[in-house]
N, C-alpha and C. Protein backbone atom coordinates (compact mmCIF):
# COMPACT_ATOMS: atom_id res chain seq x y z
N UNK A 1 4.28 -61.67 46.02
CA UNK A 1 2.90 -61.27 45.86
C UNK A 1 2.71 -60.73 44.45
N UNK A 2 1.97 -61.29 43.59
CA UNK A 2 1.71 -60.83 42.27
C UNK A 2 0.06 -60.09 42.09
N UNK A 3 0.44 -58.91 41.63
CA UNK A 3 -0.92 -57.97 41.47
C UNK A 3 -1.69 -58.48 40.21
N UNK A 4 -2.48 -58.76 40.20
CA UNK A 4 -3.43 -58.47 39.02
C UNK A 4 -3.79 -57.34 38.65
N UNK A 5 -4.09 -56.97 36.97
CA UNK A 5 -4.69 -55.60 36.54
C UNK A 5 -5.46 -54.90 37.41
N UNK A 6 -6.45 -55.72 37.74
CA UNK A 6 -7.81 -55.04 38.92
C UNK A 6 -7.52 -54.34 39.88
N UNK A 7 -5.66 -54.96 40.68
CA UNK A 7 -5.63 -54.62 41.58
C UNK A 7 -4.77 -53.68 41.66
N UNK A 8 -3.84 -53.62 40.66
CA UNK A 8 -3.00 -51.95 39.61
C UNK A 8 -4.00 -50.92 39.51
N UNK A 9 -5.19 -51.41 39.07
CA UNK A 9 -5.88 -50.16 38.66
C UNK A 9 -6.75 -49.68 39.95
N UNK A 10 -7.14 -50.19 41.03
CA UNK A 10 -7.42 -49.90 42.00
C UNK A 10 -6.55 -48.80 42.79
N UNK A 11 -5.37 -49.32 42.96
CA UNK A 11 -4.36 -48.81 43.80
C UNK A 11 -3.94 -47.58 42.56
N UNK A 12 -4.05 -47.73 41.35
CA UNK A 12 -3.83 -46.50 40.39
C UNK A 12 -4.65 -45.13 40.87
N UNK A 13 -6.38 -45.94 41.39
CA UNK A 13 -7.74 -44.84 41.51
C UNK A 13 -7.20 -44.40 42.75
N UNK A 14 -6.73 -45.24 43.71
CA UNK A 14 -6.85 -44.54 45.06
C UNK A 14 -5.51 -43.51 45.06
N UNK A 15 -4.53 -43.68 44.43
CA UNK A 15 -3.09 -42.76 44.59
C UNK A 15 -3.52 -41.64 43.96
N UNK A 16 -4.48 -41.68 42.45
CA UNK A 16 -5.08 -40.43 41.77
C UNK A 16 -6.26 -39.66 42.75
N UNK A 17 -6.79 -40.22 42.99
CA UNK A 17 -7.93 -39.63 44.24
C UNK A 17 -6.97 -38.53 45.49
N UNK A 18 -6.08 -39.49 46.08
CA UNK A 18 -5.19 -39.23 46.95
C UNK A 18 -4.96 -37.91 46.79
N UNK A 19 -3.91 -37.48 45.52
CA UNK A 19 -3.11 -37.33 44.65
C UNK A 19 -4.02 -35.45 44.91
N UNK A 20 -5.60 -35.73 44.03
CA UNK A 20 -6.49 -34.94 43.82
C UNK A 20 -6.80 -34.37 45.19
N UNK A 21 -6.93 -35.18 46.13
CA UNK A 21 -7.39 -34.27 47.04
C UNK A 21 -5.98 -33.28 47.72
N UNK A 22 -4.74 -34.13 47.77
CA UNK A 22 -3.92 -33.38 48.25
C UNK A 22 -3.38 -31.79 47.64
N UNK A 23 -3.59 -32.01 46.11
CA UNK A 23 -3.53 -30.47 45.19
C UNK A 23 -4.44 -29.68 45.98
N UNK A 24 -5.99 -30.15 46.11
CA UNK A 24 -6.68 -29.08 46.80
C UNK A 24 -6.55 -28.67 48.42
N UNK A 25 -6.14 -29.14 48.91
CA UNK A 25 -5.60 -29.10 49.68
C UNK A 25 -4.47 -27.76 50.25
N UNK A 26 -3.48 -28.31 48.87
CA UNK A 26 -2.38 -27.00 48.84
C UNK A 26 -2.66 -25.78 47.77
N UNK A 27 -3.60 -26.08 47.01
CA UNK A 27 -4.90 -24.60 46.54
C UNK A 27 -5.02 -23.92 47.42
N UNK A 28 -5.67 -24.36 48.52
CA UNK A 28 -6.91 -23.62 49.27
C UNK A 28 -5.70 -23.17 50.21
N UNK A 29 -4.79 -23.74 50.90
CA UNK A 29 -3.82 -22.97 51.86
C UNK A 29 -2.96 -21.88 50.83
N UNK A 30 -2.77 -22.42 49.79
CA UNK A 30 -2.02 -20.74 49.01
C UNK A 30 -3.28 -19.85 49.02
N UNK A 31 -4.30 -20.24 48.52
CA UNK A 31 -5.38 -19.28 48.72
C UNK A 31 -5.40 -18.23 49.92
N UNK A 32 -5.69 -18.94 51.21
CA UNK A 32 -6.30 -18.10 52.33
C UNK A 32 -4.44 -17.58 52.58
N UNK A 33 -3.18 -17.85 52.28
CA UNK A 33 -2.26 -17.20 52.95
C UNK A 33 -2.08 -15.98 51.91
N UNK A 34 -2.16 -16.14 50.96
CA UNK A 34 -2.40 -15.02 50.02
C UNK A 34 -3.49 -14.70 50.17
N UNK A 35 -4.44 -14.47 50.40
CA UNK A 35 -5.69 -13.88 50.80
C UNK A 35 -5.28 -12.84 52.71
N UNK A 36 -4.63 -13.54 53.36
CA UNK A 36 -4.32 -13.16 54.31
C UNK A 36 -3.26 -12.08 54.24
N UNK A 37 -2.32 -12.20 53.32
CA UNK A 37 -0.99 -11.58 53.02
C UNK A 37 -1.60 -10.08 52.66
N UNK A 38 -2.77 -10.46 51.60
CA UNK A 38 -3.43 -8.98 50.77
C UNK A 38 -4.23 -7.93 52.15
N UNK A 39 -4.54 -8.72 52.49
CA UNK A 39 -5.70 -8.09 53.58
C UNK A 39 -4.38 -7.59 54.73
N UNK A 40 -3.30 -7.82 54.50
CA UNK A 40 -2.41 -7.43 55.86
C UNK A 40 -1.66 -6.39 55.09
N UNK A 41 -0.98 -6.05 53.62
CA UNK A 41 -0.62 -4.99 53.25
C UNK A 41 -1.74 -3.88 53.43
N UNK A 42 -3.18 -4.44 52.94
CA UNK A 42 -4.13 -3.07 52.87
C UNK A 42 -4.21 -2.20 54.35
N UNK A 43 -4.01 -3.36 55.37
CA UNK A 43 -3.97 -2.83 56.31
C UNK A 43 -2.40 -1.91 56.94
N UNK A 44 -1.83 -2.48 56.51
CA UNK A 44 -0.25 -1.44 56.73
C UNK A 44 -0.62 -0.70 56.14
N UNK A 45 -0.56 -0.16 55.02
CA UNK A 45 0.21 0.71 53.93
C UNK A 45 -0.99 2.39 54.69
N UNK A 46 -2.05 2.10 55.48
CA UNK A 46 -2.40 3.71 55.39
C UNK A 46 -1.69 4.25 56.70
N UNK A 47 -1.17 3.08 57.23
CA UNK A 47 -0.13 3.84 59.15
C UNK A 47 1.06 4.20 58.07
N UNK A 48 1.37 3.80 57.05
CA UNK A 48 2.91 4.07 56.46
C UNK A 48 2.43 5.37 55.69
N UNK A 49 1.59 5.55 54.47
CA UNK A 49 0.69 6.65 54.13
C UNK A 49 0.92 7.82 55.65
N UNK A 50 0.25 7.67 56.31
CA UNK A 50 0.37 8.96 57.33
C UNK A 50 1.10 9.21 58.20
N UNK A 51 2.37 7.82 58.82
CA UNK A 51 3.41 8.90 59.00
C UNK A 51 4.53 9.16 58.01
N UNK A 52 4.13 8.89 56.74
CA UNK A 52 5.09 9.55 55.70
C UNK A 52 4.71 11.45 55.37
N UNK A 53 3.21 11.58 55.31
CA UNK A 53 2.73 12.42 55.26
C UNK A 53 3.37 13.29 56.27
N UNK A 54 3.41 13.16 57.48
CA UNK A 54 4.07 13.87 58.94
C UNK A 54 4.89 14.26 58.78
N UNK A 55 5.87 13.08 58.38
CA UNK A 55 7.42 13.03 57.77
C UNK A 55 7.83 14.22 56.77
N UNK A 56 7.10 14.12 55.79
CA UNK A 56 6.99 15.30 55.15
C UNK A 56 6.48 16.87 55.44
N UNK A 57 5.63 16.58 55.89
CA UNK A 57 5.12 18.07 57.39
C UNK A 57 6.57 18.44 57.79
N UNK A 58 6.81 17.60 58.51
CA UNK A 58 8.14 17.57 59.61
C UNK A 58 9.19 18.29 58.64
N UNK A 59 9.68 17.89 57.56
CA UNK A 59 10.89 17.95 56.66
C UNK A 59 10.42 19.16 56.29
N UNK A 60 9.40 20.26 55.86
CA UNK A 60 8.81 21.51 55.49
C UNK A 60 9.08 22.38 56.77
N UNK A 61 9.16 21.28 58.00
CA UNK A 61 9.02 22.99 59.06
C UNK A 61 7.81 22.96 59.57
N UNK A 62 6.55 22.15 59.19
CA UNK A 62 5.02 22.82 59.15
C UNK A 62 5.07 21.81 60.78
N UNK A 63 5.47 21.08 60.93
CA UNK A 63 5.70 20.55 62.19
C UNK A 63 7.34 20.43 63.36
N UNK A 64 6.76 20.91 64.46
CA UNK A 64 7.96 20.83 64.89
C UNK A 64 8.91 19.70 65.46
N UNK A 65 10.08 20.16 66.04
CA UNK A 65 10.30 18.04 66.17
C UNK A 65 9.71 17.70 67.61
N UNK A 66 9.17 18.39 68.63
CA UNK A 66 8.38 17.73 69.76
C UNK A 66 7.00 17.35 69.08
N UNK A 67 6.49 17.77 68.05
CA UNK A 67 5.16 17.77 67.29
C UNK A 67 5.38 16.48 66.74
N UNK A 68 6.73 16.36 65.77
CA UNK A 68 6.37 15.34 65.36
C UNK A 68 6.74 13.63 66.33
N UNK A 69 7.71 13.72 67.27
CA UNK A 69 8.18 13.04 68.18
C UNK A 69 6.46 12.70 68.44
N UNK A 70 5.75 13.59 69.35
CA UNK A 70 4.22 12.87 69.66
C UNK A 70 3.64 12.57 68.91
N UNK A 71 3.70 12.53 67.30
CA UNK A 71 3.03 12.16 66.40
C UNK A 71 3.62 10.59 66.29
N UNK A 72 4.81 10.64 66.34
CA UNK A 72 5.28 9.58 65.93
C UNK A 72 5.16 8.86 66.97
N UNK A 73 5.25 8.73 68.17
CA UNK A 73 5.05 7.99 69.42
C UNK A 73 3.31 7.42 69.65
N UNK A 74 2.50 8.77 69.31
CA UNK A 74 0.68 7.90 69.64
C UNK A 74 0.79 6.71 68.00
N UNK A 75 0.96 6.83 66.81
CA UNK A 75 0.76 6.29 66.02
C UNK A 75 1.45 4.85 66.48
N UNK A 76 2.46 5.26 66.73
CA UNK A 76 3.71 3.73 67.24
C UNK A 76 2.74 2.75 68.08
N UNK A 77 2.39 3.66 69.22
CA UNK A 77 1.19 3.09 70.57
C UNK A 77 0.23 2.55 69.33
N UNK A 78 -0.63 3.36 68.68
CA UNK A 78 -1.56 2.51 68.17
C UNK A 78 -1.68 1.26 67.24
N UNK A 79 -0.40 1.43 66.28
CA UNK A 79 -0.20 0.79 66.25
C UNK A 79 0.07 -0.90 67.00
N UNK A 80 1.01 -0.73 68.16
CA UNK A 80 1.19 -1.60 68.43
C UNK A 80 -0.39 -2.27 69.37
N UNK A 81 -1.36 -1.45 69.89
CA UNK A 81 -2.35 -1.80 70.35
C UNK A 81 -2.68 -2.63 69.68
N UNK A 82 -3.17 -2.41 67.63
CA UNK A 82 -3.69 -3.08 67.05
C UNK A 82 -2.70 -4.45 66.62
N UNK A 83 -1.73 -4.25 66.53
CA UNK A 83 -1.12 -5.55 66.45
C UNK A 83 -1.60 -6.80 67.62
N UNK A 84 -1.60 -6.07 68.85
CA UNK A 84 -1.73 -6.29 69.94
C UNK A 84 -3.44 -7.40 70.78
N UNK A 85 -4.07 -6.58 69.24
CA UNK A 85 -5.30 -7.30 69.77
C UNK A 85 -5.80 -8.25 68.39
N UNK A 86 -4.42 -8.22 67.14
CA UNK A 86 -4.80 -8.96 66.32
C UNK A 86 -4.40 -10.45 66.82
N UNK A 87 -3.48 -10.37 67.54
CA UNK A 87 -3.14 -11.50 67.98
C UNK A 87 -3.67 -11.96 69.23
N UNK A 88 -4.37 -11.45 69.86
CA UNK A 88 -5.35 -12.15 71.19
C UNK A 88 -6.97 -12.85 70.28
N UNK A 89 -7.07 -11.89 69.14
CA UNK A 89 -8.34 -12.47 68.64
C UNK A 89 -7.97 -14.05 67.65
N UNK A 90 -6.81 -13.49 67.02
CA UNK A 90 -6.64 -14.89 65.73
C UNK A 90 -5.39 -15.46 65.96
């Protein structure tokens, strides 16, 4: 089977087209998983923020260790609630 130019440069447009849509493609998924990744640290980092804070209470004395044991146990629970209903919604 011998190609003619016309038909090189055809099959050239459609592999570049191809080609183009598949980059955007893997844009837009680095996008939203890095977009997803950011929005999931902002959401950790203030349960880590406050029981570090405790932690530090705790290590001063200003809390005791049944004080901080229930501190650390409802946060754990709520935590895991919210994990809990991130994954029934998405």
């Amino acid at each position: 089977m011998v190609l003619n130019v016309a038909q090189i440069w055809s099959h050239g447009v459609e592999l570049a087209i191809s080609l183009g849509i598949l980059a955007l493609l893997v844009l837009a998924a680095r996008y939203a998983i890095r977009k997803t990744r950011a929005e999931t640290l902002q959401h950790e980092l203030p349960e880590r923020e406050i029981l570090s804070k405790f932690v530090e209470s705790h290590t001063r004395g200003d809390l005791s260790d049944a004080e901080f044991r229930t501190i650390k146990t409802t946060l754990a629970e709520q935590l895991q609630n919210e994990l809990r209903d991130d994954g029934q919604t998405g």
